[in-house]
C-alpha atoms as a PDB file:
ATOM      1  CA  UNK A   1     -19.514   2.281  -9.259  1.00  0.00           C
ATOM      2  CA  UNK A   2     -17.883  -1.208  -8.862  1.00  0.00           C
ATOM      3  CA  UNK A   3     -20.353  -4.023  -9.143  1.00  0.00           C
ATOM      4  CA  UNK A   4     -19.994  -7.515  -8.636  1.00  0.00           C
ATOM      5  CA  UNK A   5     -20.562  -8.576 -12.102  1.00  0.00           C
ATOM      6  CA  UNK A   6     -17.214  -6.201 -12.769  1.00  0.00           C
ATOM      7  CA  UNK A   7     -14.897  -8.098 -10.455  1.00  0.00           C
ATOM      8  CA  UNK A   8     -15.742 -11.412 -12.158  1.00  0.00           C
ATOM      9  CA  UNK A   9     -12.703 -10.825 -14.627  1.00  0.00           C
ATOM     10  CA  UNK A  10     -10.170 -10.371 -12.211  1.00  0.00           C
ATOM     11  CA  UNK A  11      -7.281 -12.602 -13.073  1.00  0.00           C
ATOM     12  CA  UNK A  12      -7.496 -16.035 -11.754  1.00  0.00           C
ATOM     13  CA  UNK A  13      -3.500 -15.918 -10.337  1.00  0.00           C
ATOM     14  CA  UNK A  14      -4.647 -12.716  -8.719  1.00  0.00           C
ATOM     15  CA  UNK A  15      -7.340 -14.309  -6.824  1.00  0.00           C
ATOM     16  CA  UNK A  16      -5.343 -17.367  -6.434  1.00  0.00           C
ATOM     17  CA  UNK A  17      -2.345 -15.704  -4.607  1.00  0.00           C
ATOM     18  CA  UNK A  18      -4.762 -13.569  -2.329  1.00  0.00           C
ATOM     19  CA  UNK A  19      -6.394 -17.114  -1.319  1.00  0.00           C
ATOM     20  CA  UNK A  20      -3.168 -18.511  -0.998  1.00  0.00           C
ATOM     21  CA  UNK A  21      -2.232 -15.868   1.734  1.00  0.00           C
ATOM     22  CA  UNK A  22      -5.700 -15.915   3.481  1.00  0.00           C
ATOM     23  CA  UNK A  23      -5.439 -19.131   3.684  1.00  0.00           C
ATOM     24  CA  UNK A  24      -2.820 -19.125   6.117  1.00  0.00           C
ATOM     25  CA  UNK A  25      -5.200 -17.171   8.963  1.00  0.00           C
ATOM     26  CA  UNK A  26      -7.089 -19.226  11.443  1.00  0.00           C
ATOM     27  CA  UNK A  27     -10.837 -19.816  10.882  1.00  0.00           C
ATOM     28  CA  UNK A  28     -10.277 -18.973   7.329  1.00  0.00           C
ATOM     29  CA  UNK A  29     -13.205 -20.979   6.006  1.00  0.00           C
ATOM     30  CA  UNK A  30     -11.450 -21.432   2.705  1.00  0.00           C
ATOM     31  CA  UNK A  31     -13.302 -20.117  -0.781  1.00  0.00           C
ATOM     32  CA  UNK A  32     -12.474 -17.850  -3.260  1.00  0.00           C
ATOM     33  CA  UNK A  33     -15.604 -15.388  -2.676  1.00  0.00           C
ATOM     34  CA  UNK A  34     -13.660 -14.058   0.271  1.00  0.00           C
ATOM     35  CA  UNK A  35     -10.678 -13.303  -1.980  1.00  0.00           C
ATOM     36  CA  UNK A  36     -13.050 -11.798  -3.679  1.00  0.00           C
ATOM     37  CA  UNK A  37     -14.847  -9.668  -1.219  1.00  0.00           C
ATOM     38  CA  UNK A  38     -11.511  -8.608  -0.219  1.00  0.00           C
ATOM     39  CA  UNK A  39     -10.351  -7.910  -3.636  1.00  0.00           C
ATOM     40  CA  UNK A  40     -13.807  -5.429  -3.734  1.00  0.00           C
ATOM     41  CA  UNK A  41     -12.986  -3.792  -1.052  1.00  0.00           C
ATOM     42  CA  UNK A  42      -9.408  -3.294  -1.916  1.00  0.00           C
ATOM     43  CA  UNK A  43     -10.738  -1.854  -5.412  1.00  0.00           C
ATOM     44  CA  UNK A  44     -13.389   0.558  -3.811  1.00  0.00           C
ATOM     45  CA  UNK A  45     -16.155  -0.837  -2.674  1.00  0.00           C
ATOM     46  CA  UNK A  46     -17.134  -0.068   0.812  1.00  0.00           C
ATOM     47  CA  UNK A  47     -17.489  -2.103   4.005  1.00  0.00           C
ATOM     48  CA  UNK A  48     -21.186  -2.126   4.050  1.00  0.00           C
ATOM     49  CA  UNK A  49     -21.995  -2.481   0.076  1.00  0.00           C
ATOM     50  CA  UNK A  50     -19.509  -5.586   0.325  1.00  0.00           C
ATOM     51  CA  UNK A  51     -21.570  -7.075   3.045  1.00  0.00           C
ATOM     52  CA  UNK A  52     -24.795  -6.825   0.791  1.00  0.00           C
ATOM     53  CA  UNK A  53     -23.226  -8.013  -2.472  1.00  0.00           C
ATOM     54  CA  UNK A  54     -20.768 -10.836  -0.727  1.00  0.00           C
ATOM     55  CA  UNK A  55     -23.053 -11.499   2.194  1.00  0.00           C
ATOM     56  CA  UNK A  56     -20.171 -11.383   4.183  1.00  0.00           C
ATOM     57  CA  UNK A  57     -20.373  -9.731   7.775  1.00  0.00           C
ATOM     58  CA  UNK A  58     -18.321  -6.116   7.559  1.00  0.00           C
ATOM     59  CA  UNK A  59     -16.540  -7.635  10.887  1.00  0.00           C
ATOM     60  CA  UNK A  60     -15.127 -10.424   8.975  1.00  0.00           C
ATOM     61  CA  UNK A  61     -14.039  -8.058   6.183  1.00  0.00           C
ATOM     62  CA  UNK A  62     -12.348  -5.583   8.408  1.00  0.00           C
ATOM     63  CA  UNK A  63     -10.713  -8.849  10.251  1.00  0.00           C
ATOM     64  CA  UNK A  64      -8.957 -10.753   7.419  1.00  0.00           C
ATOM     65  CA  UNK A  65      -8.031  -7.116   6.206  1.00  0.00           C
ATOM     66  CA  UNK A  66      -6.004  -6.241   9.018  1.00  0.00           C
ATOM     67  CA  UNK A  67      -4.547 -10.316   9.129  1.00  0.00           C
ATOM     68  CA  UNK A  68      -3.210  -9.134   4.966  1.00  0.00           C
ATOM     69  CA  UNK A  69      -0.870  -6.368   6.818  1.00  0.00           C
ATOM     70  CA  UNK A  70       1.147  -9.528   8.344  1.00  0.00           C
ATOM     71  CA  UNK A  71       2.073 -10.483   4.779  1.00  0.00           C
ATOM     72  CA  UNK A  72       3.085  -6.637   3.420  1.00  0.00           C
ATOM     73  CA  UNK A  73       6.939  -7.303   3.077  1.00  0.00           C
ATOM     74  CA  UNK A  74       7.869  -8.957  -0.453  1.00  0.00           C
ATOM     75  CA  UNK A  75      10.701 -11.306  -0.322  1.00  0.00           C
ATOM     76  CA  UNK A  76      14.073  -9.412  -1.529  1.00  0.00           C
ATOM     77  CA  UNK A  77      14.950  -6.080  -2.980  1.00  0.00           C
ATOM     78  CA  UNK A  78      16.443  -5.325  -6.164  1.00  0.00           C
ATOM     79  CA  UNK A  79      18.404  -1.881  -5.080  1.00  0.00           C
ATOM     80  CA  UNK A  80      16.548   0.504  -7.321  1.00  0.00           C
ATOM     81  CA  UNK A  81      13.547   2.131  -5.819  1.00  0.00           C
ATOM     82  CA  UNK A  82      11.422   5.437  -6.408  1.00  0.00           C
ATOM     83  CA  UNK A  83      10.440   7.028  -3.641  1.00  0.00           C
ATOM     84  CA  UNK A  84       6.938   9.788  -2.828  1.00  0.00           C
ATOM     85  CA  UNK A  85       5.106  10.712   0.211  1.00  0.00           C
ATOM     86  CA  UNK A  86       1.741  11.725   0.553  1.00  0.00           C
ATOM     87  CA  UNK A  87      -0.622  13.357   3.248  1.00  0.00           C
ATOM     88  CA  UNK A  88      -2.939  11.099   4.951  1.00  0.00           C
ATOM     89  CA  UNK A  89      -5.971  13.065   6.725  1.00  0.00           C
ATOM     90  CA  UNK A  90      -8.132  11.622   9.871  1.00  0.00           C
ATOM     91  CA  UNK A  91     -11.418  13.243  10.672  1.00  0.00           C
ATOM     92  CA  UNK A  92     -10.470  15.058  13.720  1.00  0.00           C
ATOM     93  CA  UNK A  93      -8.225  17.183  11.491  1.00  0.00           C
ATOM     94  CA  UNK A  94      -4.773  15.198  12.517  1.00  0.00           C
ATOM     95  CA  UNK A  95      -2.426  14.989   9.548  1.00  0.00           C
ATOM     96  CA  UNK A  96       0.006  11.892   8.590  1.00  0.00           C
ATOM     97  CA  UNK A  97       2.596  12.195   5.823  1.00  0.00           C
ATOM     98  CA  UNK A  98       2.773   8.164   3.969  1.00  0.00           C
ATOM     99  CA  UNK A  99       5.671   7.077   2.821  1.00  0.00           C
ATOM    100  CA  UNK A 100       6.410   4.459  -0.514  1.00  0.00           C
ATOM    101  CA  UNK A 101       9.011   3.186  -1.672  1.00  0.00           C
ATOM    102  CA  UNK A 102       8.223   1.171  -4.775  1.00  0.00           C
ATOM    103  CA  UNK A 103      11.143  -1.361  -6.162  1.00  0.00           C
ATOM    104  CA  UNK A 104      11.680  -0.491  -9.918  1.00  0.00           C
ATOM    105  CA  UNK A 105      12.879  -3.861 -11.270  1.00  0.00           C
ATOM    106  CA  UNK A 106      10.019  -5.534  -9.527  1.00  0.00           C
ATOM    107  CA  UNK A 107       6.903  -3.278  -9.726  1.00  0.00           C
ATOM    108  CA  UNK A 108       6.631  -4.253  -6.120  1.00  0.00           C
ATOM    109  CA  UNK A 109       5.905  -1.397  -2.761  1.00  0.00           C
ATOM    110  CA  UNK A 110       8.452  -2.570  -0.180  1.00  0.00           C
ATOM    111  CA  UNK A 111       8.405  -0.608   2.148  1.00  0.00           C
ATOM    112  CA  UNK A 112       5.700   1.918   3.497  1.00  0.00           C
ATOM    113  CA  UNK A 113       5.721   4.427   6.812  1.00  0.00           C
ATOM    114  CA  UNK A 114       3.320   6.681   8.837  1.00  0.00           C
ATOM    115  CA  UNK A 115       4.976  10.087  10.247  1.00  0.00           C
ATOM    116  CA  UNK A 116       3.382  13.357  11.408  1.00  0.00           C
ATOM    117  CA  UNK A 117       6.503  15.165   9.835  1.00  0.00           C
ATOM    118  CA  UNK A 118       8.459  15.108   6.702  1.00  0.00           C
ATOM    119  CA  UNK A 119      11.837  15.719   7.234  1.00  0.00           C
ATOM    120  CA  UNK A 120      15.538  14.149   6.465  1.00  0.00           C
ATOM    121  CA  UNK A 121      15.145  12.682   9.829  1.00  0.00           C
ATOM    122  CA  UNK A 122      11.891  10.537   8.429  1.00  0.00           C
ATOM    123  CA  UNK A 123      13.705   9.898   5.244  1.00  0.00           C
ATOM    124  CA  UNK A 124      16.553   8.040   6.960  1.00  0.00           C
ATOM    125  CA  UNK A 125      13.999   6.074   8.804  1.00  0.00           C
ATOM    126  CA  UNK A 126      12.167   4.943   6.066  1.00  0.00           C
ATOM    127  CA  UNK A 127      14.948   3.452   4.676  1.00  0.00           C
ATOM    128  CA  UNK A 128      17.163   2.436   7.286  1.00  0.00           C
ATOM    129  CA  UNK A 129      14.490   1.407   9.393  1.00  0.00           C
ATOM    130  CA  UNK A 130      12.787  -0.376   6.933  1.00  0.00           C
ATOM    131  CA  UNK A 131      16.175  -2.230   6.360  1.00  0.00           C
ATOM    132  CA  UNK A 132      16.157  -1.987   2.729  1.00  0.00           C
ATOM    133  CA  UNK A 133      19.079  -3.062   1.022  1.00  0.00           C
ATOM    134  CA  UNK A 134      21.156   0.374  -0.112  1.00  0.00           C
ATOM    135  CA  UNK A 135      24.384  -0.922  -1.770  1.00  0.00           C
ATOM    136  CA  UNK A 136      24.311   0.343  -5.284  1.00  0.00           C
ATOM    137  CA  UNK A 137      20.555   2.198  -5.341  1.00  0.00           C
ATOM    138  CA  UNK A 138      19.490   4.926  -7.427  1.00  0.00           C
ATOM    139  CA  UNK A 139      16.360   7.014  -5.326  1.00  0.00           C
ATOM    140  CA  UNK A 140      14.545   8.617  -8.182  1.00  0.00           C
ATOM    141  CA  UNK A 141      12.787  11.272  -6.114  1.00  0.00           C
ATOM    142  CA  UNK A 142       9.733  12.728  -8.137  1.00  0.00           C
ATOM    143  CA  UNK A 143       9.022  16.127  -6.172  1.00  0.00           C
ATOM    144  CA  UNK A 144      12.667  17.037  -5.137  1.00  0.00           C
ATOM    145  CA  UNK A 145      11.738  17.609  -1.323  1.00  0.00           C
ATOM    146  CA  UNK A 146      14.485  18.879   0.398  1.00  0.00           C
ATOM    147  CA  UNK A 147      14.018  16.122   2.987  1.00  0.00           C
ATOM    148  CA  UNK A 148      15.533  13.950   0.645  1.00  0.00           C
ATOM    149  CA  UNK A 149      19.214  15.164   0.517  1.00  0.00           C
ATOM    150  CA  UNK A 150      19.621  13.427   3.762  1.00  0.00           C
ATOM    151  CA  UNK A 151      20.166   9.933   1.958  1.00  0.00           C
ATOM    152  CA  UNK A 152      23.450  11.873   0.896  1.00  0.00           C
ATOM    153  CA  UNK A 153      24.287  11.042   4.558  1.00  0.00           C
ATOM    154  CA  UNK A 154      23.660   7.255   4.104  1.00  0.00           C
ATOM    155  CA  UNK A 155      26.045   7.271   1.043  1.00  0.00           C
ATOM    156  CA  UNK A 156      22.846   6.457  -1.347  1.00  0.00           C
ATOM    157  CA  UNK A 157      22.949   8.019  -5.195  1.00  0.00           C
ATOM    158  CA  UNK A 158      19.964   9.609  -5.876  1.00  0.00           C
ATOM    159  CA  UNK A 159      18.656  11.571  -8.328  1.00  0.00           C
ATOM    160  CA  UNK A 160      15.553  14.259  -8.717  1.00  0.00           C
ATOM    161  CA  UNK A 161      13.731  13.314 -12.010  1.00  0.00           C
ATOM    162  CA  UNK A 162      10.546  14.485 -13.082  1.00  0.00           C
ATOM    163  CA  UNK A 163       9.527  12.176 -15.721  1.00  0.00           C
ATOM    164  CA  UNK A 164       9.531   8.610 -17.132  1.00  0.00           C
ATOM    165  CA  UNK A 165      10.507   6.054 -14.269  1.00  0.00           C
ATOM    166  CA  UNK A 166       8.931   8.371 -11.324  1.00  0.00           C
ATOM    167  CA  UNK A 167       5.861   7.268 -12.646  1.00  0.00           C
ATOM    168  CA  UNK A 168       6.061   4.372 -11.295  1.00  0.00           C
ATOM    169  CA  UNK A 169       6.058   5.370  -7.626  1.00  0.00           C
ATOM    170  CA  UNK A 170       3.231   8.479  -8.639  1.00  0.00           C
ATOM    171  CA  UNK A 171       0.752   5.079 -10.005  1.00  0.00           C
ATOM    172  CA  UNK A 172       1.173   3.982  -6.310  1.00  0.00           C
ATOM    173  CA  UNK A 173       0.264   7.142  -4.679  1.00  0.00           C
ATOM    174  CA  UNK A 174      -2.754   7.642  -7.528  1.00  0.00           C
ATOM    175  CA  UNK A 175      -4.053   3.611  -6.845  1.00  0.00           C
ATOM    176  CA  UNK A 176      -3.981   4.665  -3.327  1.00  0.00           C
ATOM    177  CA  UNK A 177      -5.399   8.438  -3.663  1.00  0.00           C
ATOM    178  CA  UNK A 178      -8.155   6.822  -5.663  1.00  0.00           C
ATOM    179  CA  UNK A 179      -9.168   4.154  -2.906  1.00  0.00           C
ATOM    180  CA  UNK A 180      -8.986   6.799  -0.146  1.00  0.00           C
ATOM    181  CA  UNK A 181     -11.277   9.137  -2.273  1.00  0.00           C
ATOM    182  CA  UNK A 182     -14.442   6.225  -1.638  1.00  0.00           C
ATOM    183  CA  UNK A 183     -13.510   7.177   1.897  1.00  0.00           C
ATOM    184  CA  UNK A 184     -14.144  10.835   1.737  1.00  0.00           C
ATOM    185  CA  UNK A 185     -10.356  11.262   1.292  1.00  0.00           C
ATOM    186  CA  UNK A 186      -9.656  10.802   5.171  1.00  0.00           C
ATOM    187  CA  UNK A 187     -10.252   8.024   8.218  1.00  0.00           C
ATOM    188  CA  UNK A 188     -12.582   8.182  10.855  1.00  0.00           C
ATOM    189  CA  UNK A 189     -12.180  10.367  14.093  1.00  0.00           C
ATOM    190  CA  UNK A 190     -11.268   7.012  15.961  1.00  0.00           C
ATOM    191  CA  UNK A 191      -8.073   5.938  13.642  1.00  0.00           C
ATOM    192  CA  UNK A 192      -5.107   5.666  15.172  1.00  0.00           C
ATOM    193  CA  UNK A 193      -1.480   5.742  13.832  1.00  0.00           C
ATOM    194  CA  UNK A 194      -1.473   1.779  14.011  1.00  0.00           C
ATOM    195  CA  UNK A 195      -4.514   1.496  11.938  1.00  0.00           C
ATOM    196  CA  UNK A 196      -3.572   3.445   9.559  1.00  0.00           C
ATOM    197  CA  UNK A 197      -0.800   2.204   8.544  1.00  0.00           C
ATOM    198  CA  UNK A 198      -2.004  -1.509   9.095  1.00  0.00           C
ATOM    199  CA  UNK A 199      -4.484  -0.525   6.755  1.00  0.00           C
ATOM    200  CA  UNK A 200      -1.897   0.862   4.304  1.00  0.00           C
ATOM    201  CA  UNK A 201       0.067  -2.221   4.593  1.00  0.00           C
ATOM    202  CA  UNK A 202      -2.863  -4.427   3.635  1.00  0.00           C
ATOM    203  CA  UNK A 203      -3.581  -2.083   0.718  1.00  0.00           C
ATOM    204  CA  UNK A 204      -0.094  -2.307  -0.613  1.00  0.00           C
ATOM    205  CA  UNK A 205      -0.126  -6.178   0.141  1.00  0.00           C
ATOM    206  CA  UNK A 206      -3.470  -6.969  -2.433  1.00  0.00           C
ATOM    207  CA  UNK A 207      -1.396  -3.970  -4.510  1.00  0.00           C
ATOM    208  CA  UNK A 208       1.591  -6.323  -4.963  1.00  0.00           C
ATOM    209  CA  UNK A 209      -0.581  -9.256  -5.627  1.00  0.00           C
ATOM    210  CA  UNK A 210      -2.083  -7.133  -8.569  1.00  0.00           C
ATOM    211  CA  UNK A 211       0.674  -6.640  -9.791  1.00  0.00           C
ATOM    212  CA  UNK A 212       1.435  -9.977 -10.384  1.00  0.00           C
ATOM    213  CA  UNK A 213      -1.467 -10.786 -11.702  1.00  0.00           C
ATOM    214  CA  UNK A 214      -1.264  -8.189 -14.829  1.00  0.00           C
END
Protein backbone atom coordinates (compact mmCIF):
# COMPACT_ATOMS: atom_id res chain seq x y z
CA UNK A 1 0.00 0.00 0.00
CA UNK A 2 1.18 3.61 -0.76
CA UNK A 3 1.69 5.67 2.33
CA UNK A 4 2.44 9.11 2.76
CA UNK A 5 5.79 8.71 4.21
CA UNK A 6 6.51 6.84 0.57
CA UNK A 7 5.62 9.81 -1.60
CA UNK A 8 8.01 12.08 0.34
CA UNK A 9 10.87 11.13 -2.23
CA UNK A 10 9.19 12.02 -5.20
CA UNK A 11 11.45 14.22 -7.24
CA UNK A 12 11.29 17.81 -6.43
CA UNK A 13 11.01 18.89 -10.53
CA UNK A 14 8.21 16.37 -10.53
CA UNK A 15 6.29 18.08 -7.93
CA UNK A 16 7.44 21.35 -9.15
CA UNK A 17 6.03 21.00 -12.75
CA UNK A 18 2.64 19.49 -11.41
CA UNK A 19 2.42 22.83 -9.17
CA UNK A 20 3.43 24.76 -11.95
CA UNK A 21 0.34 23.51 -14.01
CA UNK A 22 -2.15 23.62 -11.03
CA UNK A 23 -1.23 26.68 -10.52
CA UNK A 24 -2.76 28.01 -13.47
CA UNK A 25 -6.60 26.88 -12.22
CA UNK A 26 -8.70 29.36 -10.38
CA UNK A 27 -8.98 29.08 -6.57
CA UNK A 28 -5.87 27.09 -6.64
CA UNK A 29 -4.80 27.95 -3.11
CA UNK A 30 -1.19 27.43 -4.05
CA UNK A 31 1.08 24.64 -1.96
CA UNK A 32 2.83 21.79 -2.85
CA UNK A 33 0.69 19.23 -0.59
CA UNK A 34 -1.91 19.43 -3.32
CA UNK A 35 0.68 18.40 -5.91
CA UNK A 36 1.12 16.00 -3.71
CA UNK A 37 -2.27 14.67 -2.99
CA UNK A 38 -2.64 14.62 -6.61
CA UNK A 39 0.55 12.91 -7.25
CA UNK A 40 -1.06 10.03 -4.56
CA UNK A 41 -3.81 9.66 -6.24
CA UNK A 42 -2.25 9.48 -9.61
CA UNK A 43 0.13 6.65 -8.04
CA UNK A 44 -2.80 4.60 -6.42
CA UNK A 45 -4.11 5.84 -3.66
CA UNK A 46 -7.79 6.26 -3.57
CA UNK A 47 -10.14 9.24 -3.33
CA UNK A 48 -11.14 8.67 0.18
CA UNK A 49 -7.62 7.39 1.78
CA UNK A 50 -6.21 10.73 0.14
CA UNK A 51 -8.75 12.76 1.96
CA UNK A 52 -7.62 11.17 5.39
CA UNK A 53 -3.86 11.31 4.80
CA UNK A 54 -3.90 14.94 2.83
CA UNK A 55 -6.95 16.25 4.62
CA UNK A 56 -8.04 17.35 1.48
CA UNK A 57 -11.89 17.13 0.59
CA UNK A 58 -12.31 14.08 -2.21
CA UNK A 59 -14.38 17.00 -4.15
CA UNK A 60 -11.38 19.07 -4.45
CA UNK A 61 -9.31 16.06 -5.55
CA UNK A 62 -11.68 14.90 -8.18
CA UNK A 63 -11.89 18.83 -9.28
CA UNK A 64 -8.24 19.82 -9.94
CA UNK A 65 -8.05 16.20 -11.49
CA UNK A 66 -10.36 16.77 -14.17
CA UNK A 67 -8.78 20.78 -14.56
CA UNK A 68 -5.01 18.38 -15.35
CA UNK A 69 -6.97 16.92 -18.60
CA UNK A 70 -6.82 20.70 -20.03
CA UNK A 71 -3.02 20.42 -20.00
CA UNK A 72 -2.75 16.56 -21.66
CA UNK A 73 -1.21 17.68 -25.09
CA UNK A 74 2.77 18.04 -24.91
CA UNK A 75 4.15 20.71 -27.04
CA UNK A 76 5.53 19.09 -30.49
CA UNK A 77 6.01 15.65 -31.88
CA UNK A 78 9.06 14.03 -32.89
CA UNK A 79 7.49 11.60 -35.80
CA UNK A 80 8.28 8.29 -34.21
CA UNK A 81 5.60 6.86 -32.04
CA UNK A 82 4.52 3.27 -30.72
CA UNK A 83 1.23 2.67 -30.70
CA UNK A 84 -1.31 -0.13 -28.21
CA UNK A 85 -4.85 -0.16 -27.26
CA UNK A 86 -6.37 -1.51 -24.38
CA UNK A 87 -9.97 -2.40 -23.04
CA UNK A 88 -11.40 -0.09 -20.60
CA UNK A 89 -14.44 -1.73 -18.54
CA UNK A 90 -17.41 0.39 -16.71
CA UNK A 91 -19.52 -1.34 -14.14
CA UNK A 92 -22.63 -1.71 -16.06
CA UNK A 93 -20.69 -4.11 -18.30
CA UNK A 94 -20.08 -1.35 -21.29
CA UNK A 95 -16.70 -1.86 -22.91
CA UNK A 96 -14.20 1.02 -24.28
CA UNK A 97 -11.09 0.14 -26.30
CA UNK A 98 -8.07 3.18 -25.12
CA UNK A 99 -5.92 4.22 -27.39
CA UNK A 100 -1.85 5.51 -26.82
CA UNK A 101 0.30 6.68 -28.76
CA UNK A 102 3.56 7.24 -26.94
CA UNK A 103 6.40 9.53 -28.83
CA UNK A 104 9.68 7.44 -28.85
CA UNK A 105 12.30 10.22 -28.90
CA UNK A 106 10.50 11.92 -26.10
CA UNK A 107 9.14 9.27 -23.65
CA UNK A 108 6.10 11.45 -23.83
CA UNK A 109 1.94 9.95 -24.47
CA UNK A 110 0.63 12.40 -27.09
CA UNK A 111 -2.13 11.46 -27.97
CA UNK A 112 -4.87 9.20 -26.27
CA UNK A 113 -8.69 8.13 -27.53
CA UNK A 114 -11.88 6.42 -26.19
CA UNK A 115 -13.82 4.10 -28.87
CA UNK A 116 -16.34 1.27 -28.38
CA UNK A 117 -14.67 -0.45 -31.50
CA UNK A 118 -11.29 -1.23 -32.76
CA UNK A 119 -11.08 -1.03 -36.22
CA UNK A 120 -8.90 0.73 -39.20
CA UNK A 121 -11.60 3.25 -39.10
CA UNK A 122 -10.49 4.15 -35.21
CA UNK A 123 -6.91 3.86 -36.18
CA UNK A 124 -7.13 6.67 -38.75
CA UNK A 125 -8.85 8.72 -36.18
CA UNK A 126 -6.48 8.45 -33.65
CA UNK A 127 -4.01 9.75 -35.66
CA UNK A 128 -5.48 12.01 -38.01
CA UNK A 129 -7.77 13.29 -35.61
CA UNK A 130 -5.41 13.73 -33.09
CA UNK A 131 -3.40 15.78 -35.74
CA UNK A 132 -0.18 14.21 -35.11
CA UNK A 133 2.49 15.04 -37.30
CA UNK A 134 2.97 11.83 -39.91
CA UNK A 135 5.74 12.93 -42.35
CA UNK A 136 8.51 10.47 -41.93
CA UNK A 137 6.98 8.13 -38.81
CA UNK A 138 7.73 4.69 -38.08
CA UNK A 139 4.33 3.04 -36.01
CA UNK A 140 5.94 0.22 -34.15
CA UNK A 141 2.74 -1.74 -33.52
CA UNK A 142 3.32 -4.32 -30.60
CA UNK A 143 0.26 -6.82 -31.13
CA UNK A 144 -0.02 -6.67 -35.01
CA UNK A 145 -3.92 -5.94 -34.99
CA UNK A 146 -5.17 -6.01 -38.23
CA UNK A 147 -6.77 -2.61 -37.59
CA UNK A 148 -3.54 -1.24 -38.06
CA UNK A 149 -2.85 -1.79 -41.83
CA UNK A 150 -5.14 1.06 -42.40
CA UNK A 151 -2.24 3.68 -41.72
CA UNK A 152 -1.03 2.06 -45.12
CA UNK A 153 -3.88 4.31 -46.40
CA UNK A 154 -2.42 7.50 -44.78
CA UNK A 155 0.99 6.75 -46.48
CA UNK A 156 2.59 6.08 -42.79
CA UNK A 157 5.62 3.25 -42.55
CA UNK A 158 4.95 1.06 -39.98
CA UNK A 159 6.21 -1.86 -38.76
CA UNK A 160 4.88 -4.97 -36.40
CA UNK A 161 7.71 -5.63 -33.82
CA UNK A 162 7.47 -7.62 -30.88
CA UNK A 163 10.34 -6.65 -28.84
CA UNK A 164 12.77 -3.91 -27.70
CA UNK A 165 11.24 -0.35 -28.53
CA UNK A 166 7.40 -1.64 -28.16
CA UNK A 167 8.15 -1.63 -24.72
CA UNK A 168 7.90 1.55 -24.45
CA UNK A 169 4.24 1.99 -25.38
CA UNK A 170 3.43 -1.69 -23.27
CA UNK A 171 5.11 0.51 -19.82
CA UNK A 172 2.21 2.94 -20.64
CA UNK A 173 -0.53 0.51 -20.86
CA UNK A 174 1.11 -1.50 -17.58
CA UNK A 175 1.44 2.22 -15.48
CA UNK A 176 -2.08 2.57 -16.47
CA UNK A 177 -3.36 -1.24 -15.99
CA UNK A 178 -1.74 -0.95 -12.59
CA UNK A 179 -3.66 2.34 -11.49
CA UNK A 180 -6.98 0.97 -12.83
CA UNK A 181 -6.39 -2.33 -10.83
CA UNK A 182 -6.87 0.04 -7.23
CA UNK A 183 -10.14 0.63 -9.01
CA UNK A 184 -11.34 -2.88 -9.28
CA UNK A 185 -10.07 -2.81 -12.90
CA UNK A 186 -13.27 -0.84 -14.18
CA UNK A 187 -15.31 2.73 -13.50
CA UNK A 188 -18.38 3.17 -11.82
CA UNK A 189 -21.92 2.43 -13.35
CA UNK A 190 -22.31 6.34 -13.74
CA UNK A 191 -19.01 6.99 -16.07
CA UNK A 192 -19.54 8.30 -19.11
CA UNK A 193 -17.39 8.33 -22.33
CA UNK A 194 -16.28 12.02 -21.39
CA UNK A 195 -15.10 11.01 -18.04
CA UNK A 196 -13.31 8.51 -18.97
CA UNK A 197 -11.27 9.73 -21.11
CA UNK A 198 -10.90 13.13 -19.15
CA UNK A 199 -9.73 10.96 -16.60
CA UNK A 200 -7.26 9.21 -18.94
CA UNK A 201 -6.03 12.46 -20.10
CA UNK A 202 -5.22 13.64 -16.59
CA UNK A 203 -3.50 10.30 -15.94
CA UNK A 204 -1.30 10.59 -18.95
CA UNK A 205 -0.76 14.40 -18.10
CA UNK A 206 0.96 13.62 -14.25
CA UNK A 207 2.44 10.46 -16.57
CA UNK A 208 4.39 12.94 -18.74
CA UNK A 209 5.36 15.01 -15.83
CA UNK A 210 6.96 11.74 -14.38
CA UNK A 211 8.64 11.29 -16.89
CA UNK A 212 10.45 14.25 -16.68
CA UNK A 213 11.15 14.03 -13.47
CA UNK A 214 13.21 10.53 -13.72
Amino acid sequence: MISKTKLRPLPALVLSSVFSVLNNFPRFPGSESNARTLSAYYLGLSLRRVEDLFHVPKNTVQYYWRKLANYFSPPSCSGHYAVDETKIRVVNGLLYWLWVVRDLNTGKVIAVRLSKTRSGLDVILLFKGKRIRLEKTINILPDGGPWYNKLSTLGVKHEHVTFGKKNLVEQVVRSLKLRLANMDKHFPPNASKGSIIRWGKAFFTLFNLFQQGE
